[in-house]
Protein backbone atom coordinates (compact mmCIF):
# COMPACT_ATOMS: atom_id res chain seq x y z
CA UNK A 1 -9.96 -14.62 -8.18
CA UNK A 2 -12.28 -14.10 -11.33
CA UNK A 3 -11.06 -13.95 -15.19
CA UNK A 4 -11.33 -10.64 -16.71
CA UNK A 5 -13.21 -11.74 -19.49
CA UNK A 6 -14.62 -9.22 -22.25
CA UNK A 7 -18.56 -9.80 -21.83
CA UNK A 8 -19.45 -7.43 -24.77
CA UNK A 9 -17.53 -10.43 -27.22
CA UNK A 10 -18.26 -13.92 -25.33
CA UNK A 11 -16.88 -15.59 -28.47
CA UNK A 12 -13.40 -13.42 -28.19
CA UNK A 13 -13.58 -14.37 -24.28
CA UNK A 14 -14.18 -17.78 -24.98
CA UNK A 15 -11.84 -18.35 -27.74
CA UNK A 16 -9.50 -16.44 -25.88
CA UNK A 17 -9.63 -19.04 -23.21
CA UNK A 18 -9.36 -21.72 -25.52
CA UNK A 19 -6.07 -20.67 -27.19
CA UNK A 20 -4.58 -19.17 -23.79
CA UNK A 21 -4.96 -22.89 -22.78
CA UNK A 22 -2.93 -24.07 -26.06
CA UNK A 23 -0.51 -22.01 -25.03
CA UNK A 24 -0.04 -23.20 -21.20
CA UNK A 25 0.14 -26.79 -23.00
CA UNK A 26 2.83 -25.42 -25.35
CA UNK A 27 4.28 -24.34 -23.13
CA UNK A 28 4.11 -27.49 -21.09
CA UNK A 29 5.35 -29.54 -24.18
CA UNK A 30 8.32 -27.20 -24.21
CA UNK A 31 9.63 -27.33 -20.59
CA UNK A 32 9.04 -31.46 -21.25
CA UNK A 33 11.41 -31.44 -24.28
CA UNK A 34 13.80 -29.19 -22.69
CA UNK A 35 13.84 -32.03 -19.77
CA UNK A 36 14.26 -34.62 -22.09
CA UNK A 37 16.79 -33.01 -24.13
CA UNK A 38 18.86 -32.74 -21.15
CA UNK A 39 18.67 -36.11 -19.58
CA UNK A 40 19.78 -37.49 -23.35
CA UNK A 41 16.66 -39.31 -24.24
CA UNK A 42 16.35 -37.77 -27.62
CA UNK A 43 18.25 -38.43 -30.44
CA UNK A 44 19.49 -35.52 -32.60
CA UNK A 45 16.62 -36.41 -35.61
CA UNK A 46 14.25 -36.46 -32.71
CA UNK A 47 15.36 -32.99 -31.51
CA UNK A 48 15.26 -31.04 -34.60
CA UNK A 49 11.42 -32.67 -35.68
CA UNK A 50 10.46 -31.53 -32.11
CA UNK A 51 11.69 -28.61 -32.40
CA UNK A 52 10.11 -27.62 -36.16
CA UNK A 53 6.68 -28.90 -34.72
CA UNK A 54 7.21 -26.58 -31.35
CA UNK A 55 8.14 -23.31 -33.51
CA UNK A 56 4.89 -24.67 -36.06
CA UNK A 57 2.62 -25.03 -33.34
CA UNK A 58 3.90 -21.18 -32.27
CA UNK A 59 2.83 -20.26 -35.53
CA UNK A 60 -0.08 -21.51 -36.12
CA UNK A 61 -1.22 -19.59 -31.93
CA UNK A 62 -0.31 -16.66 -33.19
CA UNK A 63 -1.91 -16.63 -36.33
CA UNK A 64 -4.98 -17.49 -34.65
CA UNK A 65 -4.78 -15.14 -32.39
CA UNK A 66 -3.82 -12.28 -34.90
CA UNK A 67 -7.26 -13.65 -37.62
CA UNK A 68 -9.53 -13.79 -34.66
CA UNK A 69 -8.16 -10.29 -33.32
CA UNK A 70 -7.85 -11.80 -29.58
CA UNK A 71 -4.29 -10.67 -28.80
CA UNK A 72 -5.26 -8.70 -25.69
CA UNK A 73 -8.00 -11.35 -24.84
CA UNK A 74 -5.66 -14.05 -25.00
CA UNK A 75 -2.95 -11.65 -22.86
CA UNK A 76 -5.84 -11.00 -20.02
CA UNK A 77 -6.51 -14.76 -19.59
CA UNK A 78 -3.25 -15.94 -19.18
CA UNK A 79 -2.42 -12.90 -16.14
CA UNK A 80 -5.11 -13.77 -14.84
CA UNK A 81 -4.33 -17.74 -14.83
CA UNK A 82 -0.94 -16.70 -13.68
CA UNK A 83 -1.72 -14.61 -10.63
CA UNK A 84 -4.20 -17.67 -9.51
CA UNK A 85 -1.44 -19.94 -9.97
CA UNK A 86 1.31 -18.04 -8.19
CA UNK A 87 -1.49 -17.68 -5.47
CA UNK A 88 -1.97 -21.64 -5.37
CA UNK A 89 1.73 -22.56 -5.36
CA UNK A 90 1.98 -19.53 -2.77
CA UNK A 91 -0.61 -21.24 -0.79
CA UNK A 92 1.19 -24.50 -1.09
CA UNK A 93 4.79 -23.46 -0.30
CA UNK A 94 3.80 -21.14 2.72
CA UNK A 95 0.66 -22.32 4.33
CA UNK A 96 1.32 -20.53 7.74
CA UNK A 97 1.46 -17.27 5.98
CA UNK A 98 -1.92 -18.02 4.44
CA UNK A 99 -3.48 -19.46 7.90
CA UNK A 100 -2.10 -16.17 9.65
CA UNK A 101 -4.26 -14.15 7.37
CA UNK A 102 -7.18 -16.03 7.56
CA UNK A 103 -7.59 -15.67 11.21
């Protein structure tokens, strides 16, 4: 499945794909803290500078995002990184399924 891309901007597309990438790692960093958090690992100081450079590094996306005016680009990219990884963990978890339709 292709990205949706806007051709008539390539740097909008590209940088759009740049910062849509940030965010999967933010988001990444997040769900890691949130494990760590939980199994006690992290000490209260520890928490609260991890969570003022999460909400920063929030910040600092969508400020980016807003200057460089590649809300919607940004948007596109990550549905479209989504659908190809539900179809990939899809793919994974039901492999029949998939086989069935290929033949």
């Amino acid at each position: 499945m292709p990205l949706e891309i806007d051709a008539d901007n390539l740097k909008h597309g590209l940088l759009g794909l740049v910062i849509a990438l940030l965010e999967i790692i933010k988001d990444a960093l997040k769900l890691q803290a949130l494990a760590r958090m939980e199994d006690g690992s992290l000490e209260e100081n520890e928490i609260e500078r991890l969570g003022r450079a999460l909400r920063d590094l929030d910040r600092a996306i969508e400020e980016m995002k807003l200057e460089q005016g590649v809300t919607e680009s940004v948007k596109n990219i990550r549905d479209g990184l989504d659908r190809i990884v539900d179809d990939v963990v899809d793919r994974i978890l039901n492999p029949r399924r998939w086989e069935e339709e290929v033949d």
